[in-house]
C-alpha atoms as a PDB file:
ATOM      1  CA  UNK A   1      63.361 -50.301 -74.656  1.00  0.00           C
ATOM      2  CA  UNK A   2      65.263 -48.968 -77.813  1.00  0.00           C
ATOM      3  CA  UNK A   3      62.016 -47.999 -80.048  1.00  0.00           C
ATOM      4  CA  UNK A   4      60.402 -45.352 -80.771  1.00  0.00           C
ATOM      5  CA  UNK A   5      57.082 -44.034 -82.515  1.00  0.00           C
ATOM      6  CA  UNK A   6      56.552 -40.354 -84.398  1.00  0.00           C
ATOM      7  CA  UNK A   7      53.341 -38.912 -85.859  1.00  0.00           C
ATOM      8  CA  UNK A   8      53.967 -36.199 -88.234  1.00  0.00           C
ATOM      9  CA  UNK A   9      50.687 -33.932 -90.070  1.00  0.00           C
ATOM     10  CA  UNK A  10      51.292 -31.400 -91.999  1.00  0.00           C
ATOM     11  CA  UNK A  11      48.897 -29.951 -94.376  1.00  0.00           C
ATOM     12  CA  UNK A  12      50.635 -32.141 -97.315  1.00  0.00           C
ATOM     13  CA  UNK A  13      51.092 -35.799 -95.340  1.00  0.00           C
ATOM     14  CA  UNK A  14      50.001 -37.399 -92.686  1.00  0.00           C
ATOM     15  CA  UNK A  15      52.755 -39.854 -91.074  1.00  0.00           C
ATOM     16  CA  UNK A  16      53.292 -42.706 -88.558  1.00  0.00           C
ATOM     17  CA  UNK A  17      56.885 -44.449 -87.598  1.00  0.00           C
ATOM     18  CA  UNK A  18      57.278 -46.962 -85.112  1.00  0.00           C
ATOM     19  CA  UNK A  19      61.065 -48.270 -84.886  1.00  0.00           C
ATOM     20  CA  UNK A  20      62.445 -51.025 -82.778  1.00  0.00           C
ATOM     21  CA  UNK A  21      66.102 -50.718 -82.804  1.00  0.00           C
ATOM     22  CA  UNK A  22      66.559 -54.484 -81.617  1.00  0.00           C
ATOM     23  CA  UNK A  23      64.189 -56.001 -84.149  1.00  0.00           C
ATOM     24  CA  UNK A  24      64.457 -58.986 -86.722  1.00  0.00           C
ATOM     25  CA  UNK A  25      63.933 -56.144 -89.578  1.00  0.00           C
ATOM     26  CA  UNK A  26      60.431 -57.050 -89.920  1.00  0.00           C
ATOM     27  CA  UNK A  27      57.875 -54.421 -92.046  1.00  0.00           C
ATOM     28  CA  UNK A  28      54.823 -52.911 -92.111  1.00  0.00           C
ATOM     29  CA  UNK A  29      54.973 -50.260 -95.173  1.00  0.00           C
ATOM     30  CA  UNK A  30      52.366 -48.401 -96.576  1.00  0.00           C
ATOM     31  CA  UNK A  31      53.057 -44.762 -98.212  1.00  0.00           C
ATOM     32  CA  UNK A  32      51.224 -45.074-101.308  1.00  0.00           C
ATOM     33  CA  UNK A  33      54.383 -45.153-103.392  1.00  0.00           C
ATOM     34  CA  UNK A  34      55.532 -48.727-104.724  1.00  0.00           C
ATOM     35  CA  UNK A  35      58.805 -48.159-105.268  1.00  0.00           C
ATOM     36  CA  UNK A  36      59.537 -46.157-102.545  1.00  0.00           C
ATOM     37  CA  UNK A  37      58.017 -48.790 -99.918  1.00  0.00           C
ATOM     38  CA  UNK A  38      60.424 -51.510-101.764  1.00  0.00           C
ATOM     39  CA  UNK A  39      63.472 -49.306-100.599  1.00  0.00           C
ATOM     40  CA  UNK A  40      61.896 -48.506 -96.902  1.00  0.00           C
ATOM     41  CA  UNK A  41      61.393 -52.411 -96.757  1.00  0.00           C
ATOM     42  CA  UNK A  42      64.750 -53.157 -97.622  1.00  0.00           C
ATOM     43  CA  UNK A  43      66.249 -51.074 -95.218  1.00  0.00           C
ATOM     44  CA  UNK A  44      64.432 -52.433 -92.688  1.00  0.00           C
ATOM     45  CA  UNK A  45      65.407 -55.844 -93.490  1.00  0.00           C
ATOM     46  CA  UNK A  46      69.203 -55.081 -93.994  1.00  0.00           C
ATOM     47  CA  UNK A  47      69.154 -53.005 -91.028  1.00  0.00           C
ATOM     48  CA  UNK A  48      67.108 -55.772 -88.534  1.00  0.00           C
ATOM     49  CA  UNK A  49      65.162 -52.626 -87.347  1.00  0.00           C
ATOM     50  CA  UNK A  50      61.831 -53.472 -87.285  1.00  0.00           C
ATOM     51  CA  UNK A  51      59.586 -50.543 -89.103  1.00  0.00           C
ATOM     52  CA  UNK A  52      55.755 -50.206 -89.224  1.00  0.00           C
ATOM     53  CA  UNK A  53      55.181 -46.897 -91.490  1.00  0.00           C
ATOM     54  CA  UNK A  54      52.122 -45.520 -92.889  1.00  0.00           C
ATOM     55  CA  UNK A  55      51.714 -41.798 -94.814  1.00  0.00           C
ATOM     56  CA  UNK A  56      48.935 -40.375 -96.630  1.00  0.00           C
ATOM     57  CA  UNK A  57      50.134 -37.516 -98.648  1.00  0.00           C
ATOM     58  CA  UNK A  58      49.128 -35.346-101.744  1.00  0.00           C
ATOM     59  CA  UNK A  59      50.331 -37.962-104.265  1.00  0.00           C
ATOM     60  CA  UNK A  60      48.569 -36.230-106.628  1.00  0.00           C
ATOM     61  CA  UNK A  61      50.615 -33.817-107.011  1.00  0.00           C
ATOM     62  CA  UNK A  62      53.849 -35.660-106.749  1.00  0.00           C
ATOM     63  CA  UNK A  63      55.807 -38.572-104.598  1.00  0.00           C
ATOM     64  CA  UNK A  64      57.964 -35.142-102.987  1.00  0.00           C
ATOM     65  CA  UNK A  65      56.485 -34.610 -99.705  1.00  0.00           C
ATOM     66  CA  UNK A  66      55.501 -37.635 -98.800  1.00  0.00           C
ATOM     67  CA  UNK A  67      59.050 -39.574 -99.626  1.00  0.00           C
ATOM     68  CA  UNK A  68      60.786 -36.112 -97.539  1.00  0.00           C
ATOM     69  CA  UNK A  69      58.778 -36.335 -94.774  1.00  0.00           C
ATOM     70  CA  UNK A  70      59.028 -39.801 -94.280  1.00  0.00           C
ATOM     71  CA  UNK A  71      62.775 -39.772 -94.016  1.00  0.00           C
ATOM     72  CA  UNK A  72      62.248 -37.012 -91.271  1.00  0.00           C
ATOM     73  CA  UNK A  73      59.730 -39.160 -89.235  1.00  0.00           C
ATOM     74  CA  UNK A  74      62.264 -42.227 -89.300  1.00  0.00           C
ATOM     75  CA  UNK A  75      65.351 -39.546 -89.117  1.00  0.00           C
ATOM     76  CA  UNK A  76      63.185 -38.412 -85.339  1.00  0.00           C
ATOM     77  CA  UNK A  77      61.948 -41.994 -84.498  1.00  0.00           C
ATOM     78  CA  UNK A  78      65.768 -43.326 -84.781  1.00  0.00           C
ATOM     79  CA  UNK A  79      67.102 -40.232 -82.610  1.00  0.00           C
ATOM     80  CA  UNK A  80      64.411 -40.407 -80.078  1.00  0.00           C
ATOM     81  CA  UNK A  81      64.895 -44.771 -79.840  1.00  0.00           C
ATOM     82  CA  UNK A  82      68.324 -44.449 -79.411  1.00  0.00           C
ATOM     83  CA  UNK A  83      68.291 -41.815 -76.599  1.00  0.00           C
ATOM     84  CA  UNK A  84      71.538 -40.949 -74.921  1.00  0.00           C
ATOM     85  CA  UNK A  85      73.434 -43.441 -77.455  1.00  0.00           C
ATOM     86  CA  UNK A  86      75.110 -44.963 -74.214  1.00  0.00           C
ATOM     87  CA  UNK A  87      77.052 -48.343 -75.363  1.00  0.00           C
ATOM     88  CA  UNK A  88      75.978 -47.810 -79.159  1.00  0.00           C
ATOM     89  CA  UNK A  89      78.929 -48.774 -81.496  1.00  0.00           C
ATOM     90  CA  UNK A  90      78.301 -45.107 -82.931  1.00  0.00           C
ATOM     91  CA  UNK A  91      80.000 -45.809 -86.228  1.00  0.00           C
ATOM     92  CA  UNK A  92      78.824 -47.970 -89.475  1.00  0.00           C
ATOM     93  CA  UNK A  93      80.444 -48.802 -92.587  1.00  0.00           C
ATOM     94  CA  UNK A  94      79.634 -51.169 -96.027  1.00  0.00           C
ATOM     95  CA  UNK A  95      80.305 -51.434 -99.228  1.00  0.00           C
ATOM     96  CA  UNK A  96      77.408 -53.223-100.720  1.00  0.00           C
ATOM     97  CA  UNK A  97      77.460 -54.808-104.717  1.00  0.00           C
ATOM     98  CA  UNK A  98      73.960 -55.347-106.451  1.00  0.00           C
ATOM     99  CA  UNK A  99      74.481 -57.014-110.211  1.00  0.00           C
ATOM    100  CA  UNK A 100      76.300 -53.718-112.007  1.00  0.00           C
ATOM    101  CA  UNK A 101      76.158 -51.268-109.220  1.00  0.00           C
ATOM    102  CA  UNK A 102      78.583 -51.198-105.971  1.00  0.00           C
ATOM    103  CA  UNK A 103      77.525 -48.200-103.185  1.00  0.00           C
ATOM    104  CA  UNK A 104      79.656 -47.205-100.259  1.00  0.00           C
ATOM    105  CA  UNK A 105      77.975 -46.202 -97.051  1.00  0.00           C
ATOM    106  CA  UNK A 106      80.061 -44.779 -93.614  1.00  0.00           C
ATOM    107  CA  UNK A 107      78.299 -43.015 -91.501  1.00  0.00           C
ATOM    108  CA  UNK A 108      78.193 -41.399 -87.532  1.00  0.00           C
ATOM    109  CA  UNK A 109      75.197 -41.169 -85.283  1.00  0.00           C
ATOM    110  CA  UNK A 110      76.749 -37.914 -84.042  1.00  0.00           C
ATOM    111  CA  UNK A 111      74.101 -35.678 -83.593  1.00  0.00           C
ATOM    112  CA  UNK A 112      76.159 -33.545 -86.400  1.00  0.00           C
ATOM    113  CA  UNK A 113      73.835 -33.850 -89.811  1.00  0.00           C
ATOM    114  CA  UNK A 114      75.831 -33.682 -93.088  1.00  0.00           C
ATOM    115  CA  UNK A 115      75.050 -35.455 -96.437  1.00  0.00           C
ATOM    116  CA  UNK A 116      77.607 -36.651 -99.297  1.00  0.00           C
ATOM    117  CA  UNK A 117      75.415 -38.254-101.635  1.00  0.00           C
ATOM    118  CA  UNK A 118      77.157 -39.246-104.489  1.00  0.00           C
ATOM    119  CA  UNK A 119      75.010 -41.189-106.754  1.00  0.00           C
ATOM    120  CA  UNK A 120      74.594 -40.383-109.909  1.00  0.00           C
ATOM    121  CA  UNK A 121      71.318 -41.821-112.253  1.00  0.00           C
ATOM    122  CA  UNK A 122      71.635 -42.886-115.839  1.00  0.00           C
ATOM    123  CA  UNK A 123      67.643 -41.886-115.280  1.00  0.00           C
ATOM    124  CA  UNK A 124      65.258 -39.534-114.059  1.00  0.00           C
ATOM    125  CA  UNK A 125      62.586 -42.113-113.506  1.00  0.00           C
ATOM    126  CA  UNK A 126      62.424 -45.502-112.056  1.00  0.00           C
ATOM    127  CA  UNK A 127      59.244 -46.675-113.390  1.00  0.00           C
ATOM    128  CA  UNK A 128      57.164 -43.666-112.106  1.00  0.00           C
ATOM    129  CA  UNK A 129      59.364 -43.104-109.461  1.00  0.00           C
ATOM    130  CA  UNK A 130      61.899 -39.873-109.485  1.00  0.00           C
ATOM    131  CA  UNK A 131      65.727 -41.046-108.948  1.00  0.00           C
ATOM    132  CA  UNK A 132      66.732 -37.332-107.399  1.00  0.00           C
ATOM    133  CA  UNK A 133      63.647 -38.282-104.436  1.00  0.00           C
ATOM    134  CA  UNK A 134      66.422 -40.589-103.083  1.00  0.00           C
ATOM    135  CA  UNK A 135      68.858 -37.728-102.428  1.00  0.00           C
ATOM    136  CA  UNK A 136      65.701 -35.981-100.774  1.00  0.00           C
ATOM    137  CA  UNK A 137      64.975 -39.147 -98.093  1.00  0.00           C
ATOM    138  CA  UNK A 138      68.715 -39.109 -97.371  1.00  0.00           C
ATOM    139  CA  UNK A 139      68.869 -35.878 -96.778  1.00  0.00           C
ATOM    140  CA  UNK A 140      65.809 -35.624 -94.521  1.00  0.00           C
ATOM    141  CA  UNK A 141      67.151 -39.151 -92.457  1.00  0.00           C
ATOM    142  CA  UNK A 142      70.383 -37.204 -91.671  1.00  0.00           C
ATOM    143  CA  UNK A 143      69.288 -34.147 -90.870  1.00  0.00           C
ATOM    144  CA  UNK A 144      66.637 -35.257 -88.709  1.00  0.00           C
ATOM    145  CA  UNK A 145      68.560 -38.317 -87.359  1.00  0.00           C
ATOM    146  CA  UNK A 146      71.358 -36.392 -86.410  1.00  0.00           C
ATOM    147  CA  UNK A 147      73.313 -38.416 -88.945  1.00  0.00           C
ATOM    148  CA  UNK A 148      76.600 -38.005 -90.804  1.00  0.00           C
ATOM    149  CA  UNK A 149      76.038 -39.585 -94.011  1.00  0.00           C
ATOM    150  CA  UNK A 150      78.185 -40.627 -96.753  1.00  0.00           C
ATOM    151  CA  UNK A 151      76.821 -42.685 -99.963  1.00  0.00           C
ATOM    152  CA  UNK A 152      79.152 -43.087-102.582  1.00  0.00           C
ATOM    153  CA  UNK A 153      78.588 -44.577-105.717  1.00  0.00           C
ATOM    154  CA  UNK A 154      81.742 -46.741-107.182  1.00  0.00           C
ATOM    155  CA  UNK A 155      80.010 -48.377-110.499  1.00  0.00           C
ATOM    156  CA  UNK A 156      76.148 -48.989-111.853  1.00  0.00           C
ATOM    157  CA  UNK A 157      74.316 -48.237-114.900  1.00  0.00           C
ATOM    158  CA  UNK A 158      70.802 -49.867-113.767  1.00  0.00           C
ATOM    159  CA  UNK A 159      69.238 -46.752-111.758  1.00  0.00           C
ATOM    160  CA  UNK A 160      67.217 -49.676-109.811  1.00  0.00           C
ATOM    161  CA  UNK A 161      69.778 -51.655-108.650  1.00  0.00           C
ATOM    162  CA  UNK A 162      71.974 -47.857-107.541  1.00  0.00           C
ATOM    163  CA  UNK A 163      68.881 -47.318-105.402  1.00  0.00           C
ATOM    164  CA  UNK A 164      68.467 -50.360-104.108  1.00  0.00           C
ATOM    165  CA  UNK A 165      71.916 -50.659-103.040  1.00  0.00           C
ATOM    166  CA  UNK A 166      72.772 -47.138-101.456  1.00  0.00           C
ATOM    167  CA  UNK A 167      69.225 -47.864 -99.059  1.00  0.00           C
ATOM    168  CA  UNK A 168      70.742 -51.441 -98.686  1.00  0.00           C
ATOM    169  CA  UNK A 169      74.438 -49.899 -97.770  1.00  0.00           C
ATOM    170  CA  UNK A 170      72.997 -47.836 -95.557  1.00  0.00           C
ATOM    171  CA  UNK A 171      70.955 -50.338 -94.073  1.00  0.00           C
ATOM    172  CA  UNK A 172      74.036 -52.338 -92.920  1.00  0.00           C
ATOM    173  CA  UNK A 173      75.694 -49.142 -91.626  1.00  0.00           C
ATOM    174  CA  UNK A 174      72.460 -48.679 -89.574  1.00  0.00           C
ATOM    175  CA  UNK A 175      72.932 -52.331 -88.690  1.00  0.00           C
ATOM    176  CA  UNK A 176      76.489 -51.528 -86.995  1.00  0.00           C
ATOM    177  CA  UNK A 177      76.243 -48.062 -85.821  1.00  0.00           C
ATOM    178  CA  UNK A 178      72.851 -48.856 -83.419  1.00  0.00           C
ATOM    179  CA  UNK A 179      74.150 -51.885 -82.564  1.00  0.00           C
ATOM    180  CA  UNK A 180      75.274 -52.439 -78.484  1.00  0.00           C
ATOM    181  CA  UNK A 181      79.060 -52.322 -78.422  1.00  0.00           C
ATOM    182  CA  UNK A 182      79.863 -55.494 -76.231  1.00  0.00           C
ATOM    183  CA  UNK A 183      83.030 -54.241 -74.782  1.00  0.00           C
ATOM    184  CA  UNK A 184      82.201 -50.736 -73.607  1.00  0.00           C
ATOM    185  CA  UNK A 185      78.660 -49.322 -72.094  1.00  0.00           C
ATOM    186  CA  UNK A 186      79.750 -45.864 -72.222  1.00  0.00           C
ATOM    187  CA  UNK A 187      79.178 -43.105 -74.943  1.00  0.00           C
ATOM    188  CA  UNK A 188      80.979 -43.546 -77.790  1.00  0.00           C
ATOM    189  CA  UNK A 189      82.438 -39.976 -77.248  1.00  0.00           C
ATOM    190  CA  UNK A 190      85.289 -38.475 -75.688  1.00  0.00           C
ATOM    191  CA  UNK A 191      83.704 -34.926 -75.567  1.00  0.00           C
ATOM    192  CA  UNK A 192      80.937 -36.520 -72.646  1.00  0.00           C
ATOM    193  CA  UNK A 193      77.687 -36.160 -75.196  1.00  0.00           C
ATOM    194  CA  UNK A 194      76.417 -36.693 -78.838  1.00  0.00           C
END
């Protein structure tokens, strides 16, 4: 079975993640921040992992902890569901286009963490929602996931649709890099482990 579940307390949120790597990208999402729930339920559609994620956190102070420490309950629930990553394809790529914006994605489930986010916001706000908080998730997915992550932004001046279509981009990426590699059931490696 290629899921996974994480509970994660801290004294500023209280999360659950349950991931099933060979889902239909169905979602359960509930972290008390609207916009933020649109993007996790978009990349669990695009990604046909299906998520079920709840957080409480201290929302009134701001959206921070709770948006960083759900990227780093997904990042573990991803690492621990795909386990020795024997027969994954390892590697994921797309270039995604939303109305005005086009995002890049490649990225590597190599146990090595490192971010290139390269999106740039006409805003600081997407209704109530900080634009640099997406950089944050990203950055706690990777590091957590043991992901190299690239997310490169080629054109957009609608901050909405730039979000929306880096978590969609990387969605797909997800899509191909967890994916079972028809043609060879051995680790995608030739250094014998990820």
């Amino acid at each position: 079975m290629r899921d996974a579940t994480i509970t994660r307390t801290t004294s500023e949120t209280a999360i659950s993640v349950s991931l099933a790597l060979d889902g239909t990208g169905a979602a359960k999402i509930s972290t008390g921040v609207g916009f933020f729930d649109h993007m996790l339920d978009q990349l669990a559609k695009h990604s046909l992992i299906d998520m079920t994620i709840t957080a409480k956190g201290d929302l009134h102070i701001d959206d921070h902890h709770t948006v960083e420490d759900v990227g780093i309950a997904i990042g573990q629930a991803l690492a621990k569901a795909l386990g020795d990553k024997k027969g994954i394809r390892r590697y994921g790529h797309f270039a995604l286009a939303m109305d005005d914006a086009q995002i890049g994605c490649a990225l590597d489930l190599s146990a090595r963490p490192y971010l290139i986010c390269n999106l740039e916001f006409p805003t600081q706000k997407i209704g109530s929602f900080d634009t640099e908080l997406v950089r944050e998730f990203f950055q706690a997915l990777s590091t957590h996931g043991g992901i190299t992550l690239h997310i490169d932004k080629k054109h957009g001046f609608n901050s909405h649709h730039i979000a929306e279509a880096a978590f969609k981009a990387v969605a797909k990426s997800l899509r191909m890099a967890v994916e079972k590699d028809p043609r060879n059931d051995a680790l995608p490696s030739t250094k014998g482990a990820l």
